[in-house]
N, C-alpha and C. Protein backbone atom coordinates (compact mmCIF):
# COMPACT_ATOMS: atom_id res chain seq x y z
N UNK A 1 9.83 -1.84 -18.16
CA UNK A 1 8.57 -1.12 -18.02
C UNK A 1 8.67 0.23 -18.72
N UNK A 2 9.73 1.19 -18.31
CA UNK A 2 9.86 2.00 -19.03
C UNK A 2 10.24 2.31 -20.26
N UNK A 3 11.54 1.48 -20.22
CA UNK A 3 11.61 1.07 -21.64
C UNK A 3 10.92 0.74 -22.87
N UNK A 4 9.74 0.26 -22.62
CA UNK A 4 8.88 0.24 -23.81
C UNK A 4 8.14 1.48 -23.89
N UNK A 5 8.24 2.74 -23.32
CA UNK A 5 7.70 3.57 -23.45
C UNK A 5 5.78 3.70 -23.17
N UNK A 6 5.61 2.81 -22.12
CA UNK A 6 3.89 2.56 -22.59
C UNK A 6 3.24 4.45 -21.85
N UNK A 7 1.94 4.62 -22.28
CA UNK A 7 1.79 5.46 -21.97
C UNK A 7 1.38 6.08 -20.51
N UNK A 8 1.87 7.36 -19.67
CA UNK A 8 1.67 7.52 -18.26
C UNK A 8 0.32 7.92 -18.45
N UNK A 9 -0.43 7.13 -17.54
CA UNK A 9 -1.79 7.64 -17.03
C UNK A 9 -1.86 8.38 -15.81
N UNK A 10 -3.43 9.12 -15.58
CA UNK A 10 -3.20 10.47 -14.61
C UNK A 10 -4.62 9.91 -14.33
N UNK A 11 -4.96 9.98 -12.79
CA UNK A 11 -6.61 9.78 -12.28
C UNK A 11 -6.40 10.85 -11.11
N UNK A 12 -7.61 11.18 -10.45
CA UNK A 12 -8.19 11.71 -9.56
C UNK A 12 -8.40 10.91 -8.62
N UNK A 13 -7.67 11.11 -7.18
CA UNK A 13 -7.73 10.08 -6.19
C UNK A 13 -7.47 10.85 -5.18
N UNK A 14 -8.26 10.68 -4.14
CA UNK A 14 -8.33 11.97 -3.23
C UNK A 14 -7.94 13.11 -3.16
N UNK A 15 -6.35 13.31 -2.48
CA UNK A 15 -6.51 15.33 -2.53
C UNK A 15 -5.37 14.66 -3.77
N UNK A 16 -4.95 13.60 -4.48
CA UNK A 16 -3.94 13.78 -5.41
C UNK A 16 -4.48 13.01 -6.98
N UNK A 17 -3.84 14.00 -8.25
CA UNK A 17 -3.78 13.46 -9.39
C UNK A 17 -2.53 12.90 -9.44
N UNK A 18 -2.79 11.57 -9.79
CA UNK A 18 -1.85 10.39 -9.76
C UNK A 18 -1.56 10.01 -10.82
N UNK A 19 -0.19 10.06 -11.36
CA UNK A 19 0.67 9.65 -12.48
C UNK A 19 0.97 8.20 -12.15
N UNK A 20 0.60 7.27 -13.32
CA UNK A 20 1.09 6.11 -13.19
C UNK A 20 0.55 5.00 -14.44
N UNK A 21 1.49 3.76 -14.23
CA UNK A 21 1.36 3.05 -15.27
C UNK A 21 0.84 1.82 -15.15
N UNK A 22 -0.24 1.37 -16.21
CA UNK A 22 -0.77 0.21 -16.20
C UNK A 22 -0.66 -0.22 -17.24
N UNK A 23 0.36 -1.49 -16.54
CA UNK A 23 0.56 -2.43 -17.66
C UNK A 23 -0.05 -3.85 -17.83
N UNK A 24 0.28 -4.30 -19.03
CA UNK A 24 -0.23 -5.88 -18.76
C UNK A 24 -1.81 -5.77 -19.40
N UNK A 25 -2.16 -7.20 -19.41
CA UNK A 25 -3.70 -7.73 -19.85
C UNK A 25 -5.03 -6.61 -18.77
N UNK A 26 -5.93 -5.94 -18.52
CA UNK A 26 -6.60 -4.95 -18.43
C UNK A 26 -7.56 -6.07 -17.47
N UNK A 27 -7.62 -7.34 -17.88
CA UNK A 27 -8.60 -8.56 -17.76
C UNK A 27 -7.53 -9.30 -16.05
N UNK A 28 -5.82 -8.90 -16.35
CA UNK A 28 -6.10 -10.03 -15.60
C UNK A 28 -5.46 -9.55 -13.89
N UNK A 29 -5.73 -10.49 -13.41
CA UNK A 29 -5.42 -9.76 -11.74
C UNK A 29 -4.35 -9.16 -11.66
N UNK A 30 -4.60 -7.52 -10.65
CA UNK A 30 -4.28 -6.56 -10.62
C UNK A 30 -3.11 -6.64 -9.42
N UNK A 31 -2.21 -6.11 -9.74
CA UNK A 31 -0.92 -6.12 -8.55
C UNK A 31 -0.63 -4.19 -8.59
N UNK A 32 -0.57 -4.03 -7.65
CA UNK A 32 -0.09 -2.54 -7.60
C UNK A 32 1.10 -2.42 -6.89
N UNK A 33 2.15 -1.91 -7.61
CA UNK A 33 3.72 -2.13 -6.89
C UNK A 33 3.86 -0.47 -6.35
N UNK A 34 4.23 -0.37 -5.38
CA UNK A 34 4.62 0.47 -4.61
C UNK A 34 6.61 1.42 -4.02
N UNK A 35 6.69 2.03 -5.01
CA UNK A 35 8.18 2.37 -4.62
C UNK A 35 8.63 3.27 -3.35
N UNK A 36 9.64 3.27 -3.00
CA UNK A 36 9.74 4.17 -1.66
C UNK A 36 10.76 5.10 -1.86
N UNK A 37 11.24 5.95 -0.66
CA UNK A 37 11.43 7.05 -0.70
C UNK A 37 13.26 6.96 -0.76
N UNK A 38 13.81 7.70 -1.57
CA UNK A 38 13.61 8.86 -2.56
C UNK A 38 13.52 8.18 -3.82
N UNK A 39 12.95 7.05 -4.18
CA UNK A 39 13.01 6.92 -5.35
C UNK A 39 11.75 6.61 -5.97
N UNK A 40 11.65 6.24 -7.32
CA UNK A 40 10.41 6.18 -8.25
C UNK A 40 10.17 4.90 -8.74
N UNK A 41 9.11 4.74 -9.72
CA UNK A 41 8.55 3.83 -10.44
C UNK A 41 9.50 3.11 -11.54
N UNK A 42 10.73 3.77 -11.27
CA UNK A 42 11.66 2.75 -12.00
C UNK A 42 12.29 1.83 -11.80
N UNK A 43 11.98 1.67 -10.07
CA UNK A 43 12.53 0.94 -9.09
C UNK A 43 12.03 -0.72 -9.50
N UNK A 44 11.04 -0.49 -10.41
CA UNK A 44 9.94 -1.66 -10.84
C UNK A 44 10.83 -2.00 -12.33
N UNK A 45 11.63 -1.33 -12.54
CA UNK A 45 11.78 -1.95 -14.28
C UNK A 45 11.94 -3.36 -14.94
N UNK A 46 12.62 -3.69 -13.76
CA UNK A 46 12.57 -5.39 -14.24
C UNK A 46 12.13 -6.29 -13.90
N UNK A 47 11.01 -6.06 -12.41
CA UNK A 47 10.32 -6.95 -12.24
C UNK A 47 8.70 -6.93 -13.23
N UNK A 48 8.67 -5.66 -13.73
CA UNK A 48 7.30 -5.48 -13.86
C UNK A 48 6.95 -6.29 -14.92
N UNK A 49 7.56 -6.31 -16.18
CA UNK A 49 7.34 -7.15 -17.31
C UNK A 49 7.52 -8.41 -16.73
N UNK A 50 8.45 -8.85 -16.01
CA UNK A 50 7.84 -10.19 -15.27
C UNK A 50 6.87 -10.50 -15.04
N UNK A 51 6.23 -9.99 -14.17
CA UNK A 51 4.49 -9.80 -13.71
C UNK A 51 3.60 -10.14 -14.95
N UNK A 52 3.91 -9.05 -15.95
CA UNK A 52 2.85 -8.88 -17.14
C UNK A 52 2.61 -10.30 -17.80
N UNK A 53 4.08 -10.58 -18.41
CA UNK A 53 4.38 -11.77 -18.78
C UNK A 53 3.54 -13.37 -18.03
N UNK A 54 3.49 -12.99 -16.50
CA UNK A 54 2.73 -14.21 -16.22
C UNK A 54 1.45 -14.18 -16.12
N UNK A 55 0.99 -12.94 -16.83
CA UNK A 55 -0.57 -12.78 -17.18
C UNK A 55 -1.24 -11.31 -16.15
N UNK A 56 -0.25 -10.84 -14.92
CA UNK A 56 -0.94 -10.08 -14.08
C UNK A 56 -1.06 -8.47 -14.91
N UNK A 57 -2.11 -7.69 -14.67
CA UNK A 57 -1.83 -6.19 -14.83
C UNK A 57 -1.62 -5.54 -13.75
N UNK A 58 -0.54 -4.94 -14.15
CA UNK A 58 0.61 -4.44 -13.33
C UNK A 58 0.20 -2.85 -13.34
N UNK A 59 0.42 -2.35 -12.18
CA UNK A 59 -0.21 -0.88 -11.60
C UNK A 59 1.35 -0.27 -10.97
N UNK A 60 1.90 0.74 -11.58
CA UNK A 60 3.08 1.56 -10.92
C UNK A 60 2.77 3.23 -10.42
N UNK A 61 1.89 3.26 -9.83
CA UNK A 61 1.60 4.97 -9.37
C UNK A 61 3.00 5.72 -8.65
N UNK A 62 3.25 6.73 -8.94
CA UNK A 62 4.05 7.60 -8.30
C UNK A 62 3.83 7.96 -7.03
N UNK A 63 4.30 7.77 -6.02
CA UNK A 63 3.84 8.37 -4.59
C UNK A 63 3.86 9.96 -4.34
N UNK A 64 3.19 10.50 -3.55
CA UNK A 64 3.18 11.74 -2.97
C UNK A 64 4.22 12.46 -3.01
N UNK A 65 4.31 13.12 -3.82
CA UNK A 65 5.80 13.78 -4.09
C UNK A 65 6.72 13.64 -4.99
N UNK A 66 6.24 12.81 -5.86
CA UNK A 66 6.75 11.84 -6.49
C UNK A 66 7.07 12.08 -8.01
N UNK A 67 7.81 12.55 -9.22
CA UNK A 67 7.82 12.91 -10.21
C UNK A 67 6.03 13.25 -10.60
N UNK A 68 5.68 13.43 -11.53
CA UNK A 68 4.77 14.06 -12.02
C UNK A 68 2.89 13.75 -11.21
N UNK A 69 3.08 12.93 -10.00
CA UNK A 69 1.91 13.16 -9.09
C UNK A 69 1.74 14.65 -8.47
N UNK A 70 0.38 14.66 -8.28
CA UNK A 70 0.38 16.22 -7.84
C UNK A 70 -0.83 16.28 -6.71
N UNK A 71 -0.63 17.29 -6.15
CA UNK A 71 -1.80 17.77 -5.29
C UNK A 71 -2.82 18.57 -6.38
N UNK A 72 -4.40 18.37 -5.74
CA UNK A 72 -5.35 18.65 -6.61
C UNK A 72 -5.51 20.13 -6.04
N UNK A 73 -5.26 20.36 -5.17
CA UNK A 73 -5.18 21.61 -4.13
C UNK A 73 -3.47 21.86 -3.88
N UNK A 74 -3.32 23.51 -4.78
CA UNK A 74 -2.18 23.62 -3.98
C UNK A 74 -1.80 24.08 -2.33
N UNK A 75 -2.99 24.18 -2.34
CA UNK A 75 -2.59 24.69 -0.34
C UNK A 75 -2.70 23.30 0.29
N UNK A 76 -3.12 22.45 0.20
CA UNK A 76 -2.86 21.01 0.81
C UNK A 76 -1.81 20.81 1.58
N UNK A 77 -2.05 20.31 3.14
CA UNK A 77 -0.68 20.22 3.64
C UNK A 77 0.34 18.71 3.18
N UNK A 78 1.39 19.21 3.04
CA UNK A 78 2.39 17.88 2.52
C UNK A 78 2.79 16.93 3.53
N UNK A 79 2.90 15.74 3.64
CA UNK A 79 2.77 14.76 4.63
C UNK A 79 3.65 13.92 4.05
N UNK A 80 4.30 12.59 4.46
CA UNK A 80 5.18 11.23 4.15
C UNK A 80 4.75 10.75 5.15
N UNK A 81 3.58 11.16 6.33
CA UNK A 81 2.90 9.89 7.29
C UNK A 81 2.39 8.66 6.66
N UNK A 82 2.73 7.68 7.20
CA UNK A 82 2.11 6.36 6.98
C UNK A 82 0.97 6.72 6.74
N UNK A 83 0.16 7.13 7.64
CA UNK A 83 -1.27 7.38 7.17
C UNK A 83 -1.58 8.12 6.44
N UNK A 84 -1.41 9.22 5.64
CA UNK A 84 -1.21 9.57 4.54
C UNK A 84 -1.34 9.24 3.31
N UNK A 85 -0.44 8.45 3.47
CA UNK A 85 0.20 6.95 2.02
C UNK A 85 -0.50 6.30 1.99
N UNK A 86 -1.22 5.72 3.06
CA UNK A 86 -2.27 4.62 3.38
C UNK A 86 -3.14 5.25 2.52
N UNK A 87 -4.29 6.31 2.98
CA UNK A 87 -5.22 7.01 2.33
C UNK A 87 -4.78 6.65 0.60
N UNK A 88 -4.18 7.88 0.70
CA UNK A 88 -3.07 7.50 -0.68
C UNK A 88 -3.57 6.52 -1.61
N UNK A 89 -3.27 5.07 -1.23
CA UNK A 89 -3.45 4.23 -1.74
C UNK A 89 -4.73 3.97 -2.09
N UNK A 90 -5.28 3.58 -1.01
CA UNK A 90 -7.13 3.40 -0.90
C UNK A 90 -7.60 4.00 -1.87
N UNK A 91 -7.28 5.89 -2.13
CA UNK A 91 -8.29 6.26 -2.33
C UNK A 91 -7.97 5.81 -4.44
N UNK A 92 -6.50 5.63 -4.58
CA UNK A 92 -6.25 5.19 -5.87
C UNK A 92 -6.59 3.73 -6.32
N UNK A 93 -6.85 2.44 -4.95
CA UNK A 93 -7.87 1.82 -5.72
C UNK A 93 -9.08 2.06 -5.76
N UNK A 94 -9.68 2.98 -5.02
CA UNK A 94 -11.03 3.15 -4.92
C UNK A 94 -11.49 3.94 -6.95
N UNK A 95 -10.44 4.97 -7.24
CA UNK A 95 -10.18 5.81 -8.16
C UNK A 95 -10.46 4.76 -9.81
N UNK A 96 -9.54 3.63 -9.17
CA UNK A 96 -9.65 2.91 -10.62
C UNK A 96 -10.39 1.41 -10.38
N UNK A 97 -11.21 1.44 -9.21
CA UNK A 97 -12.27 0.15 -9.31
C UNK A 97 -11.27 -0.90 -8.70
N UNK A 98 -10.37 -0.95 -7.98
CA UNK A 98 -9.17 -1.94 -7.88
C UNK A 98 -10.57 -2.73 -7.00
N UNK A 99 -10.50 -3.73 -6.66
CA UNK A 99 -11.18 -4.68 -5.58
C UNK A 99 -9.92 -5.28 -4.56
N UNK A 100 -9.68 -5.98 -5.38
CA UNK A 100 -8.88 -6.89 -4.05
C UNK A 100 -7.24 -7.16 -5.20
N UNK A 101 -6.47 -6.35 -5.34
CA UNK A 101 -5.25 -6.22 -5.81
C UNK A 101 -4.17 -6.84 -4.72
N UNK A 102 -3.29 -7.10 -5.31
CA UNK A 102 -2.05 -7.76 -4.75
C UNK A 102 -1.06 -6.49 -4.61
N UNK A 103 -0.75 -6.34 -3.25
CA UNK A 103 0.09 -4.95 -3.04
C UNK A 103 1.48 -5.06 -2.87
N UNK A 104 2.53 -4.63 -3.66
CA UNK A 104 3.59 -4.79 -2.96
C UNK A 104 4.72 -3.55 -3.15
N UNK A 105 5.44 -3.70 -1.85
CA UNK A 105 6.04 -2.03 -1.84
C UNK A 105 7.32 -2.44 -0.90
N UNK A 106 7.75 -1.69 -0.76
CA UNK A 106 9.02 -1.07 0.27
C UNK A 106 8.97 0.26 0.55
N UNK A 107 9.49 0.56 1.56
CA UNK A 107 9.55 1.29 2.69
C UNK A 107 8.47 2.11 2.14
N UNK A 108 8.54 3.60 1.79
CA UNK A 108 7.43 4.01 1.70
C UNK A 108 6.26 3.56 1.04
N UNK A 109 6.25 3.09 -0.12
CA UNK A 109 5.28 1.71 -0.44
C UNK A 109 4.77 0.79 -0.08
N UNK A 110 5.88 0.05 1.05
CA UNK A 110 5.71 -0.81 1.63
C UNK A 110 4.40 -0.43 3.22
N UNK A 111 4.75 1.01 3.68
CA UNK A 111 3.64 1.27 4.67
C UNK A 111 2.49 1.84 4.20
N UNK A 112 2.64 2.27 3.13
CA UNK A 112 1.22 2.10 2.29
C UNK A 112 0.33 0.91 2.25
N UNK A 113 1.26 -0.15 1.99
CA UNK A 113 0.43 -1.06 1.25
C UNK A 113 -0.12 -1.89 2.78
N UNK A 114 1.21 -1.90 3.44
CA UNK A 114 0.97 -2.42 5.00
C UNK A 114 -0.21 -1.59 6.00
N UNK A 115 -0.31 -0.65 5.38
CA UNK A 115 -1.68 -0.03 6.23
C UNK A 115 -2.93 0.24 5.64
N UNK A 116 -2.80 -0.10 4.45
CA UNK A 116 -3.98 -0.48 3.44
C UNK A 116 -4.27 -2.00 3.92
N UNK A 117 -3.65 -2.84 3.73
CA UNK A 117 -3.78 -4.40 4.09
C UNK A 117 -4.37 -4.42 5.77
N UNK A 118 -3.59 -3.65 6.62
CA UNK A 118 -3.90 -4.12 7.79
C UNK A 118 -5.28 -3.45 8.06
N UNK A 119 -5.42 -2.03 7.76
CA UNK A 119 -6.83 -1.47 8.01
C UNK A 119 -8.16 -1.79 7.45
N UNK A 120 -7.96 -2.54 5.87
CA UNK A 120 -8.88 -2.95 4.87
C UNK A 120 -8.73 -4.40 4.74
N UNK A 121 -8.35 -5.41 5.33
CA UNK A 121 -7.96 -6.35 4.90
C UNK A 121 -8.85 -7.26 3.56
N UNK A 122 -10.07 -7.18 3.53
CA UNK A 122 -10.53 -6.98 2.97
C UNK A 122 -11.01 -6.86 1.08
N UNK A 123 -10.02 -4.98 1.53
CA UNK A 123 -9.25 -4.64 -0.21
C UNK A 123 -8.29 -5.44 -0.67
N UNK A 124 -7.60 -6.18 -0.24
CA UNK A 124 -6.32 -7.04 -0.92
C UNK A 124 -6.68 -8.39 -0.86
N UNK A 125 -6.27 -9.05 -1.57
CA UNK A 125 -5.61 -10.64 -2.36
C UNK A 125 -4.51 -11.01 -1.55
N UNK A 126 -3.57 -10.17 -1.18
CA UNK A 126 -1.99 -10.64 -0.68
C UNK A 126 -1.45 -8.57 -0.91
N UNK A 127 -0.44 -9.42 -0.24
CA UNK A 127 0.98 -8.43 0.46
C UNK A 127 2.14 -8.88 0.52
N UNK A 128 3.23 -8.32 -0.10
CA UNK A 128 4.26 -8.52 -0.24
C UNK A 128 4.97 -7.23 -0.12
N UNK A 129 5.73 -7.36 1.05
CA UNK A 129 6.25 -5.84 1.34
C UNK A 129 7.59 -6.19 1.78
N UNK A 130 8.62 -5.88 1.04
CA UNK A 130 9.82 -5.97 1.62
C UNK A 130 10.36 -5.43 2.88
N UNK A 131 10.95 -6.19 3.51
CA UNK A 131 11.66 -5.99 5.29
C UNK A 131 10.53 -6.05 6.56
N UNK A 132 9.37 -7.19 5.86
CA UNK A 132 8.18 -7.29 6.78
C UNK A 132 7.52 -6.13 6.79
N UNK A 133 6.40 -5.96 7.85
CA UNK A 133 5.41 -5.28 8.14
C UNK A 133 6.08 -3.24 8.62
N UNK A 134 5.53 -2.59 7.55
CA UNK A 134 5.89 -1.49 7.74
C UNK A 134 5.25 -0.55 8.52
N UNK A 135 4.58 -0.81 9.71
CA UNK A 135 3.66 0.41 10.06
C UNK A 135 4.86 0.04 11.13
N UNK A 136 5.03 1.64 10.74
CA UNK A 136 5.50 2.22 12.13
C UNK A 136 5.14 2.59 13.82
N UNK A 137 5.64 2.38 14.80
CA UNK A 137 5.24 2.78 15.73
C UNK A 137 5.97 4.25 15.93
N UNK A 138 5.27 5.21 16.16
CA UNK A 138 5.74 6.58 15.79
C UNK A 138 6.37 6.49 17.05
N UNK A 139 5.33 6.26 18.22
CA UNK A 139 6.52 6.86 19.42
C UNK A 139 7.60 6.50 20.17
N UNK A 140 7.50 5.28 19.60
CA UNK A 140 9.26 4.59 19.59
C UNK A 140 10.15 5.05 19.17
N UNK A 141 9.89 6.07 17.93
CA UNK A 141 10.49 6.13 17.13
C UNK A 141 10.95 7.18 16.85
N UNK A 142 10.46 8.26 18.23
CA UNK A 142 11.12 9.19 19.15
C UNK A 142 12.47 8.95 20.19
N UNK A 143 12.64 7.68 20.19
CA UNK A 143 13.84 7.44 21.19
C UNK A 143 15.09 7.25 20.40
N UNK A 144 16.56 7.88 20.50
CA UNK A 144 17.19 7.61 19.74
C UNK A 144 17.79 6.28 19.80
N UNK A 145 18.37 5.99 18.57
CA UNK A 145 18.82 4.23 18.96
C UNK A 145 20.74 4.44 18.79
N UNK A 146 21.45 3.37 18.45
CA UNK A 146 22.36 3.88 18.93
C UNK A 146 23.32 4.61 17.49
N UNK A 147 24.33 5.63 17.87
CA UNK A 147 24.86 6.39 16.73
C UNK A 147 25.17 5.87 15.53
N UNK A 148 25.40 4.55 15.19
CA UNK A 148 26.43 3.98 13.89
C UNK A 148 24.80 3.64 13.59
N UNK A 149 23.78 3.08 13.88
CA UNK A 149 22.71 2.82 13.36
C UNK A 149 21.70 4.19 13.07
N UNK A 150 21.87 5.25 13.57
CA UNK A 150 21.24 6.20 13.20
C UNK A 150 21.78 7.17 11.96
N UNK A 151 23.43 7.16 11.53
CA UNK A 151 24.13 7.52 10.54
C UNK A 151 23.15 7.05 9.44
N UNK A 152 22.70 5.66 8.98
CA UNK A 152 21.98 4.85 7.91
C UNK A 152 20.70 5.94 7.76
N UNK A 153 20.29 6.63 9.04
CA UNK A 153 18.96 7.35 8.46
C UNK A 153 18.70 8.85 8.42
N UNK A 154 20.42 8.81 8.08
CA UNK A 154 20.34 10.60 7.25
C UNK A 154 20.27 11.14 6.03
N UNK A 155 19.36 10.60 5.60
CA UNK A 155 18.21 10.99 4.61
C UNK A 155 16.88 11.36 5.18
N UNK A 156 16.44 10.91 5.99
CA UNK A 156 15.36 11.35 7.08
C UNK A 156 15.41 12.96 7.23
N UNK A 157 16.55 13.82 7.55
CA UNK A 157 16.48 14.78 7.42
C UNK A 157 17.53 15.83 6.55
């Protein structure tokens, strides 16, 4: 994907201008891949020309925070809530006419696309979100679980 150098596009989509790449036929059904946290749209490099190749146009936006995405407002408060991302998403197919795109993501991508799908069902074709359904239950998720499994999520802070 990157490798061919195609060019980064920038839209207006709610409080964010969104860096991202569309690849593939313009004509043919739309998949929007979703990367998660801490990483980027390169996370897609070798599946994406896959995609293209079997005819789909392929959508890689940067998430919230994300190399060259930006807030349209710099006083905007900064968020990584699910609901957030959700918006997020919506408002970037709403931004480029998406209808009913095929979403697929992980972890932070993945509750994007999982709370776009579950709230809009509607907006999507399909979902494909790695490690199942990502919406979190927040206040579970206040209880600690046990130490050797909580080591895995110090990146969290």
């Amino acid at each position: 994907m990157i490798a061919t150098n195609p060019p980064l596009r920038r839209v207006d989509a709610g409080e964010l201008s969104v860096a991202y790449y569309d690849l593939g036929d313009a004509t043919g059904e739309p998949v929007v891949l979703l990367h998660g946290f801490p990483y980027d749209v390169h996370s897609y490099t070798d599946v994406a020309p896959q995609l293209v190749e079997a005819g789909f146009r392929v959508l890689v936006p940067y998430l919230r925070g994300h190399g060259p995405t930006r807030f349209l407002d710099e006083h905007s408060d900064r968020s990584g809530q699910q609901a957030a991302l959700g918006a997020d998403l919506l408002a970037f197919l709403d931004a480029l006419d998406l209808e009913e795109p095929v979403l697929g993501g992980y972890d932070w991508g993945g509750r994007a696309a999982c709370a776009v799908a579950a709230l809009w069902p509607d907006r999507v074709s399909g979902l494909v979100s790695v490690n199942g359904c990502l919406i979190q239950d927040i206040a579970a998720a206040q209880n600690p679980i046990r130490p050797d499994f909580e080591a895995g999520f110090w990146y969290f802070w």
